[in-house]
C-alpha atoms as a PDB file:
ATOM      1  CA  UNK A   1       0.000   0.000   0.000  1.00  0.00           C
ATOM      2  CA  UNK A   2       1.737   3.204  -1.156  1.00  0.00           C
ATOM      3  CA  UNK A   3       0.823   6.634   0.179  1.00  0.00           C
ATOM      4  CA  UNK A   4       0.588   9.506  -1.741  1.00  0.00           C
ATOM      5  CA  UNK A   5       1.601  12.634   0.036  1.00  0.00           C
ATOM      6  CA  UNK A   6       2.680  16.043  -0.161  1.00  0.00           C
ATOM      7  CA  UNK A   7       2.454  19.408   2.172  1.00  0.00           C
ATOM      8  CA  UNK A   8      -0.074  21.380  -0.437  1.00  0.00           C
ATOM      9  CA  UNK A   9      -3.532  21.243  -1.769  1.00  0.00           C
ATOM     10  CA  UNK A  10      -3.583  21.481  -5.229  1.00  0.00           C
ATOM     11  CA  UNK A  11       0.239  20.394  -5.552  1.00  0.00           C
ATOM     12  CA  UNK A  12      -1.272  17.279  -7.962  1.00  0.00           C
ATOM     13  CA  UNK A  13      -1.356  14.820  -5.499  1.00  0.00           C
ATOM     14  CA  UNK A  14      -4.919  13.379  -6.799  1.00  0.00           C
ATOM     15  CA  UNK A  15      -3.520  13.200 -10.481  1.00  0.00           C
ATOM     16  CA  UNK A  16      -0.504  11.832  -9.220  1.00  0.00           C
ATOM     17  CA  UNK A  17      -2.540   9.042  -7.847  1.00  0.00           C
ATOM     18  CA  UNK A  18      -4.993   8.294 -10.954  1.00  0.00           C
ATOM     19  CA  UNK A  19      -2.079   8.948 -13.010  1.00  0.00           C
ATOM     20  CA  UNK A  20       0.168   5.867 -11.801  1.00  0.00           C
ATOM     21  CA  UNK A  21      -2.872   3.858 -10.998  1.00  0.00           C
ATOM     22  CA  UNK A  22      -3.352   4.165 -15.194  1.00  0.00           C
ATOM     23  CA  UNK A  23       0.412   3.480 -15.974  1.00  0.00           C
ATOM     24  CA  UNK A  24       0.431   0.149 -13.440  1.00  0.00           C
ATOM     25  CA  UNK A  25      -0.015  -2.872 -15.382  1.00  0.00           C
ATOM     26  CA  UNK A  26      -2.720  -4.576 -13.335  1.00  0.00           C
ATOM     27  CA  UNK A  27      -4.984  -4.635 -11.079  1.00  0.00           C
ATOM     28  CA  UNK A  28      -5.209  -0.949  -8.831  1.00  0.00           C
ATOM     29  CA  UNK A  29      -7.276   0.128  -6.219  1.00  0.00           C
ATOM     30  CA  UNK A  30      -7.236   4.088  -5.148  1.00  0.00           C
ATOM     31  CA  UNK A  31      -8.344   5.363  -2.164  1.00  0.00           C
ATOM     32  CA  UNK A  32      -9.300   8.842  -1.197  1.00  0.00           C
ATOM     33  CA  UNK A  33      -7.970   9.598   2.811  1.00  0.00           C
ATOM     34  CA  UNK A  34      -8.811  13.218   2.410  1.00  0.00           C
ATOM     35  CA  UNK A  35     -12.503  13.670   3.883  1.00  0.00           C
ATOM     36  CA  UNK A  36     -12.765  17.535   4.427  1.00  0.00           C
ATOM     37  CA  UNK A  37     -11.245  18.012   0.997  1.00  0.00           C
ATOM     38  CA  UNK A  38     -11.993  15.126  -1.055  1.00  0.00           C
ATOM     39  CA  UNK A  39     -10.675  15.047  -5.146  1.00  0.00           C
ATOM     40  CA  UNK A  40     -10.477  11.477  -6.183  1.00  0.00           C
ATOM     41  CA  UNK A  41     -14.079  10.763  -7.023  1.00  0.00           C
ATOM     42  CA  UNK A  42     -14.243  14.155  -9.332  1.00  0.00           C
ATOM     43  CA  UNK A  43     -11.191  13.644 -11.047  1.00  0.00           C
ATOM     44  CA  UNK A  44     -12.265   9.944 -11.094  1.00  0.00           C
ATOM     45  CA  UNK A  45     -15.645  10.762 -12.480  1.00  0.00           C
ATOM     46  CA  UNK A  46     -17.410   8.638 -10.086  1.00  0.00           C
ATOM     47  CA  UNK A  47     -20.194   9.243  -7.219  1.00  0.00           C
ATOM     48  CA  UNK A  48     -19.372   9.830  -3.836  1.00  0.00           C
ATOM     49  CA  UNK A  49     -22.020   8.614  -1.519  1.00  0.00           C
ATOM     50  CA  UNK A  50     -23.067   8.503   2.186  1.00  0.00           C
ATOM     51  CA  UNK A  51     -22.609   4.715   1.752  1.00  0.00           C
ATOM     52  CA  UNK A  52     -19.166   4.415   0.676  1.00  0.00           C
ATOM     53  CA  UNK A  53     -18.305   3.330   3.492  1.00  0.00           C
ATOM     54  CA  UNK A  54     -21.151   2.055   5.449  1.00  0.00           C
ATOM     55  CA  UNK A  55     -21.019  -2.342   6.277  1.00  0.00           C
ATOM     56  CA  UNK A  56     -23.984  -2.183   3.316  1.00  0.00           C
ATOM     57  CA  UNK A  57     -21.614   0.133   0.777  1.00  0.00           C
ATOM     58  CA  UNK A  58     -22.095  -0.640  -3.037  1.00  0.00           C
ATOM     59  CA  UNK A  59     -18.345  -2.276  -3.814  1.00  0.00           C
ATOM     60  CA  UNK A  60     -15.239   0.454  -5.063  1.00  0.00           C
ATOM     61  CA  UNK A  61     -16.263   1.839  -8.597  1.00  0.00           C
ATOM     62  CA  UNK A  62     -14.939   1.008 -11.592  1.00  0.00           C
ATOM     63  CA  UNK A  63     -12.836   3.950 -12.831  1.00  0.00           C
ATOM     64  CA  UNK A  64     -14.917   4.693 -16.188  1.00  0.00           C
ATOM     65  CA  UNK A  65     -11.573   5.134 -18.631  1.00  0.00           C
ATOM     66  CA  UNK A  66      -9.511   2.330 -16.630  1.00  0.00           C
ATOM     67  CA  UNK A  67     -11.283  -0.775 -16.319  1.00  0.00           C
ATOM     68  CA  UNK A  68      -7.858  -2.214 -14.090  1.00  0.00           C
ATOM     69  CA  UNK A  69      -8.914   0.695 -11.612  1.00  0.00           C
ATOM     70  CA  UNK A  70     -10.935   0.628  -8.560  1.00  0.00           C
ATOM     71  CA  UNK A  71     -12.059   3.772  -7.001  1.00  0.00           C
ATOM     72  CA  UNK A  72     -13.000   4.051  -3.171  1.00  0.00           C
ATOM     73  CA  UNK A  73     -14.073   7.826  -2.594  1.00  0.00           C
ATOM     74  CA  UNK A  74     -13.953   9.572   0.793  1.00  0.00           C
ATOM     75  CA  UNK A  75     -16.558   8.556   2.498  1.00  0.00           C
ATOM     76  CA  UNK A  76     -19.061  11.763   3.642  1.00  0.00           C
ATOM     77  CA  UNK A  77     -18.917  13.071   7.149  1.00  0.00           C
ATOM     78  CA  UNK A  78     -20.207  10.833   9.594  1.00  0.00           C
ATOM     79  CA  UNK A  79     -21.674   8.412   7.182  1.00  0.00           C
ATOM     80  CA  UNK A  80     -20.709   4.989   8.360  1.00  0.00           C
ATOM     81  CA  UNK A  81     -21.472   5.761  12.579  1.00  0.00           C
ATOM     82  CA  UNK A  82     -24.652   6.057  13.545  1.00  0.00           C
ATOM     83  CA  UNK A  83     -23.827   8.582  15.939  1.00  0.00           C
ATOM     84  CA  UNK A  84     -22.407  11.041  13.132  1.00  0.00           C
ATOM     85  CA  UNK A  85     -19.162  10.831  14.342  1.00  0.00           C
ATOM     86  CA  UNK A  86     -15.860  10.386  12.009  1.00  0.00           C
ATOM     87  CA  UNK A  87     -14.903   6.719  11.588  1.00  0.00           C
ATOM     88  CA  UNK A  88     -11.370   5.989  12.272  1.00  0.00           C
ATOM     89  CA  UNK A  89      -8.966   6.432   8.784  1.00  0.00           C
ATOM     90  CA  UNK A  90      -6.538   3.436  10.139  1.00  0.00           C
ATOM     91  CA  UNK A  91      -9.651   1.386  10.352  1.00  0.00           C
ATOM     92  CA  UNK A  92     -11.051   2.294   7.210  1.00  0.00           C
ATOM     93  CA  UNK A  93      -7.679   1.708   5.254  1.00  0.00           C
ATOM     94  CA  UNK A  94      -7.360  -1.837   6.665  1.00  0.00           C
ATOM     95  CA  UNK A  95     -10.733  -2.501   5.327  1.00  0.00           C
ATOM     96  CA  UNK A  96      -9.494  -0.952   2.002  1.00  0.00           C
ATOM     97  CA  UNK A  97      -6.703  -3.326   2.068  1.00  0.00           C
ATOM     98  CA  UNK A  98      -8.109  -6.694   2.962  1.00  0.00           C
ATOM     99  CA  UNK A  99     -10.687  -6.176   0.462  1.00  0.00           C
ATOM    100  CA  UNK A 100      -8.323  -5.609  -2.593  1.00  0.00           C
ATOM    101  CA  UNK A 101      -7.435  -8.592  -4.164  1.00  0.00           C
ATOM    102  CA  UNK A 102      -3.882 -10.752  -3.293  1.00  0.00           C
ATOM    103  CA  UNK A 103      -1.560  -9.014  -6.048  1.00  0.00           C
ATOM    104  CA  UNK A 104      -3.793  -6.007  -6.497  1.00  0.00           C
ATOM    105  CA  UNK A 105      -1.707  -2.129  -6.221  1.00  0.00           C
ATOM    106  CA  UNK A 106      -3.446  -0.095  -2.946  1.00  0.00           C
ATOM    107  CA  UNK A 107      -2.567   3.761  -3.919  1.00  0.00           C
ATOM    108  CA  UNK A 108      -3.907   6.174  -1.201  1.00  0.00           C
ATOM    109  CA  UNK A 109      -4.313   9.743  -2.068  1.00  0.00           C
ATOM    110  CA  UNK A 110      -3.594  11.536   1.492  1.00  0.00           C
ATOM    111  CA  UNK A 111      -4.425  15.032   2.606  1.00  0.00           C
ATOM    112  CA  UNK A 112      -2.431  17.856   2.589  1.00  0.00           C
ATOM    113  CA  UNK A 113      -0.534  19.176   6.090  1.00  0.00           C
ATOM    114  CA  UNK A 114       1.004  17.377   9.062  1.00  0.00           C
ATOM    115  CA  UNK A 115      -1.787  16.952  11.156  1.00  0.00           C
ATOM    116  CA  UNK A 116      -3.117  13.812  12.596  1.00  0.00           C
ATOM    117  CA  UNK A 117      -5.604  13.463   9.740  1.00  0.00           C
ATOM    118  CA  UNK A 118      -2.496  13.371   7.080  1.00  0.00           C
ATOM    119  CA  UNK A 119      -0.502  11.114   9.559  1.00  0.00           C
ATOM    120  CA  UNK A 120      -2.686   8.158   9.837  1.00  0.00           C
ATOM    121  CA  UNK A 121      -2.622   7.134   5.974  1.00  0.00           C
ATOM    122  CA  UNK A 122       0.936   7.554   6.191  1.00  0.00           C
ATOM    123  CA  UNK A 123       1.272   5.074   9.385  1.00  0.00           C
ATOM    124  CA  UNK A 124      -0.341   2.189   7.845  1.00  0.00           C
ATOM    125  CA  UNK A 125       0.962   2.296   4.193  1.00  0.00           C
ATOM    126  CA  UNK A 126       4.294   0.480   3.142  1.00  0.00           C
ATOM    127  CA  UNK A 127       5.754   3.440   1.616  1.00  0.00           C
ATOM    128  CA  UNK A 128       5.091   7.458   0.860  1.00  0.00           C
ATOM    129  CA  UNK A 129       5.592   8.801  -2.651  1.00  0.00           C
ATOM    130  CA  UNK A 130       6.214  12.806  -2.127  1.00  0.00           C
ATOM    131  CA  UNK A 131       4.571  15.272  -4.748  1.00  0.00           C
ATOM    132  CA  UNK A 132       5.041  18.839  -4.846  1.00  0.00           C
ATOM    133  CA  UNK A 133       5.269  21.425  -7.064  1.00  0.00           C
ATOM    134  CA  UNK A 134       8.486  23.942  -7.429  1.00  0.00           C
ATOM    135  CA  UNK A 135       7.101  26.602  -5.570  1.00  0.00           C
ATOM    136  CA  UNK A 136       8.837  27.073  -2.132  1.00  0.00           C
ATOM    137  CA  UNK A 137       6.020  26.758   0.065  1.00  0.00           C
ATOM    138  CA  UNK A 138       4.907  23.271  -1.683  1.00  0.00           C
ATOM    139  CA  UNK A 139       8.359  22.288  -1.581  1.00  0.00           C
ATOM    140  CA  UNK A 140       9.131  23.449   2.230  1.00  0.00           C
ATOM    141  CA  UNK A 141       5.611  21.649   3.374  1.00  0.00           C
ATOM    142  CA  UNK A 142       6.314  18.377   1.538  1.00  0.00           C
ATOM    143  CA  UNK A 143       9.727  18.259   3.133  1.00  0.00           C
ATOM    144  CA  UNK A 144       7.642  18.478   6.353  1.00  0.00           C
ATOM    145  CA  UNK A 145       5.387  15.985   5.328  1.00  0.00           C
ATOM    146  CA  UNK A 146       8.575  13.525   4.644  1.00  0.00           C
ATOM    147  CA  UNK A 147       9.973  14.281   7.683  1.00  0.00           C
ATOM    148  CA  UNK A 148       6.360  13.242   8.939  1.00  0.00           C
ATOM    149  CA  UNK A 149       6.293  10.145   7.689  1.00  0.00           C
ATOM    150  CA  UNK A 150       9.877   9.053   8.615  1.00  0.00           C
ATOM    151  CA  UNK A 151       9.093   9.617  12.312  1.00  0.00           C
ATOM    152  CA  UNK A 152       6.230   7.109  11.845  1.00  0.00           C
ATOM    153  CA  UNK A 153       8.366   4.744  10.259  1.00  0.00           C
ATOM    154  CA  UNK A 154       7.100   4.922   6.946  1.00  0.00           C
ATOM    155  CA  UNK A 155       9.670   4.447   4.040  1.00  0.00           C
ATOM    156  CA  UNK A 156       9.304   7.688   1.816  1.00  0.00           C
ATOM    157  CA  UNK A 157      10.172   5.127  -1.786  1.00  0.00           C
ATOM    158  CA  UNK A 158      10.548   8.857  -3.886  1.00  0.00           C
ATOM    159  CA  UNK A 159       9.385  12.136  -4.910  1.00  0.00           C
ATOM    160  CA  UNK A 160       7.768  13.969  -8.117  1.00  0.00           C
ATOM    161  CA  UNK A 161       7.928  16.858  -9.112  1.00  0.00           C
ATOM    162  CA  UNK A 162       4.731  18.424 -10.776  1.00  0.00           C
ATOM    163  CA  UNK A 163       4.263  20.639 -13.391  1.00  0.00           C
ATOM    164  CA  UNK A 164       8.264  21.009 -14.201  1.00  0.00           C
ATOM    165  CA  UNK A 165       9.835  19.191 -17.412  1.00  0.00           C
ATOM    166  CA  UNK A 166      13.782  19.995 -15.067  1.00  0.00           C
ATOM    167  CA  UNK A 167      13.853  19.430 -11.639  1.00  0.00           C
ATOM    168  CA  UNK A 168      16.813  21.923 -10.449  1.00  0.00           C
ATOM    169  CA  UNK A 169      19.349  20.691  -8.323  1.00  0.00           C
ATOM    170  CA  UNK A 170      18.547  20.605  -4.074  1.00  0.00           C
ATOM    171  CA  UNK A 171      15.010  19.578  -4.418  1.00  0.00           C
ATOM    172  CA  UNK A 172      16.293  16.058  -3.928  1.00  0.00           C
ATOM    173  CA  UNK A 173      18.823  16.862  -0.379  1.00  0.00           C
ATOM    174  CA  UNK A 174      15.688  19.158   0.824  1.00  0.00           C
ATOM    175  CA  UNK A 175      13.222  15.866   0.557  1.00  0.00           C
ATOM    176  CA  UNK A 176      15.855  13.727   1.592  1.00  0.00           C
ATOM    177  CA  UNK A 177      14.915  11.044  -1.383  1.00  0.00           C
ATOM    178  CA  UNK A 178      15.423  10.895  -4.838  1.00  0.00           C
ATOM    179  CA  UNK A 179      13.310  12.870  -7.701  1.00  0.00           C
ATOM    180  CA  UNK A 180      11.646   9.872  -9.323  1.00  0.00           C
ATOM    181  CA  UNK A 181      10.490  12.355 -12.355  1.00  0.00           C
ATOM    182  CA  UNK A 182       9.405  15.759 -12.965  1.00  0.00           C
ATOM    183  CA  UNK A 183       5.762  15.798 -14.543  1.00  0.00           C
ATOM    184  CA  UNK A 184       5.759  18.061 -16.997  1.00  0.00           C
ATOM    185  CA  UNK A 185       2.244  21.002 -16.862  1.00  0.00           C
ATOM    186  CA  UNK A 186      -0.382  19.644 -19.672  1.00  0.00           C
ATOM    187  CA  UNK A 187      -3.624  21.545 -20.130  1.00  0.00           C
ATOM    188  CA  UNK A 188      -6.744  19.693 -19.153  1.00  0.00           C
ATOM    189  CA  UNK A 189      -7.354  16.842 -19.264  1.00  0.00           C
ATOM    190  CA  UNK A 190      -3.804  16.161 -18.028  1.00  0.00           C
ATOM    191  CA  UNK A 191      -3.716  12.181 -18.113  1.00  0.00           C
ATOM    192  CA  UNK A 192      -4.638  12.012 -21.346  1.00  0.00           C
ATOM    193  CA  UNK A 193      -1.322  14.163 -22.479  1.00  0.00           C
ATOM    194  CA  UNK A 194       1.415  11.724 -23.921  1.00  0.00           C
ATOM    195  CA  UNK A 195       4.322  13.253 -21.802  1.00  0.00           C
ATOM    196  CA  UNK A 196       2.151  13.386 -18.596  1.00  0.00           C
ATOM    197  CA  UNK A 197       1.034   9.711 -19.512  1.00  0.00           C
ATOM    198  CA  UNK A 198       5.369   8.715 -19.960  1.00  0.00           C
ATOM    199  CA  UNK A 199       5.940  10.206 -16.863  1.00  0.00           C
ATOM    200  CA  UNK A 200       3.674   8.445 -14.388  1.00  0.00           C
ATOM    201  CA  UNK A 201       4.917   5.045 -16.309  1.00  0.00           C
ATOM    202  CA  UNK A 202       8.630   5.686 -15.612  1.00  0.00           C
ATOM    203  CA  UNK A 203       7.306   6.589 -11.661  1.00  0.00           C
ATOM    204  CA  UNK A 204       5.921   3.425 -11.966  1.00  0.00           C
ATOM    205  CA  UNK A 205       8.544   1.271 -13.307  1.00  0.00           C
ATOM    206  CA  UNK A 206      11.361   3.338 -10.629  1.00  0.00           C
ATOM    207  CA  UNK A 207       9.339   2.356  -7.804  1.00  0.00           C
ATOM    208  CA  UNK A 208       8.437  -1.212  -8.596  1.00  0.00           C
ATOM    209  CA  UNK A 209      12.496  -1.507  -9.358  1.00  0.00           C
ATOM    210  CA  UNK A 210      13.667  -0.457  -6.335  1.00  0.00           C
ATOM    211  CA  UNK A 211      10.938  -1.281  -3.833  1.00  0.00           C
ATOM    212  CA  UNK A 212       9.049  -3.490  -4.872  1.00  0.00           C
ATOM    213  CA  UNK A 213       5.490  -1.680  -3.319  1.00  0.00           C
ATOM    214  CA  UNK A 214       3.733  -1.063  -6.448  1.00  0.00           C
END
């Protein structure tokens, strides 16, 4: 189960996610661990329900465009207690795991920050894949989220670096891991640009080389 995490909203941690989950070659299951601000399901084009994550939930949805890809949205606030309150996000990601398939790829798209709500993806997943883009603040935040994860004993496998075809030198030494790729800015829709598409596949083929969690 590989986390996908990075200090800023909007640094393209969601397309990060759907874009690797398109470039793995077999079966993927995404998860969205952001419940205040959830993405996966809209960039997924798929619902997200009150039942998503309720003991009588309809199953993940198929991602419409990539039939290898299941989609788990955030589940609404409060949907799966009957007392309205927030479910636990460790519990919910174990259920996320034991019901993907022996073999299947677990991506999690995490939320933004180091608060306790980014922390607990990052506690139970095998490994964190940094994103940020090359603006200071993303970059200064995702080295905070790396620095995060390392204190919970999560492996941080990589980073990449979005919108950017160069990644200039330091990026790697301030994240402490290697620049897997730079993802290069595509106008909408971006996974459906060739170069954004050859990106996420060399991520993909890095990671699997040298860890072995994807």
């Amino acid at each position: 189960m590989l986390a996908i995490a990075g200090g800023k909203g909007g640094c393209g941690k969601t397309t990060t996610t759907l874009g690797l989950a398109a470039a793995i070659d077999g079966e993927t299951v995404v998860a969205d661990a952001d419940r205040d601000m959830p993405n996966l399901h809209a960039l997924a084009g798929v619902p997200r329900d009150a039942d998503a994550d309720a003991e009588n939930r309809t199953p993940p949805y198929r991602h419409p465009a990539y039939d290898r890809v299941s989609v788990w949205p955030a589940p609404t606030n409060g949907a799966s207690r009957p007392d309205g309150g927030r479910d636990d996000a460790t519990a919910r990601l174990e259920r996320v795991r034991t019901e993907a398939d022996a073999g299947d790829a677990v991506l999690v798209d995490c939320p933004a920050g180091a608060g306790p709500d980014a922390a607990a993806p990052l506690r139970i997943c095998d490994g964190v894949l940094l994103v940020s883009s090359l603006c200071a603040p993303s970059l200064r935040d995702t080295a905070k989220t790396a620095s995060m994860a390392r204190t919970l004993g999560t492996p941080v496998v990589g980073a990449v670096v979005t919108r950017a075809r160069v990644t200039p030198p330091g990026v790697s030494e301030l994240l402490g891991c290697p620049v897997v790729e730079s993802v290069p800015e595509a106008t909408p829709p971006v996974l459906e640009d060739e170069a954004v598409e050859r990106a996420y596949e060399n991520v993909t083929e890095e990671i699997h080389a040298a860890e072995g969690i994807i």
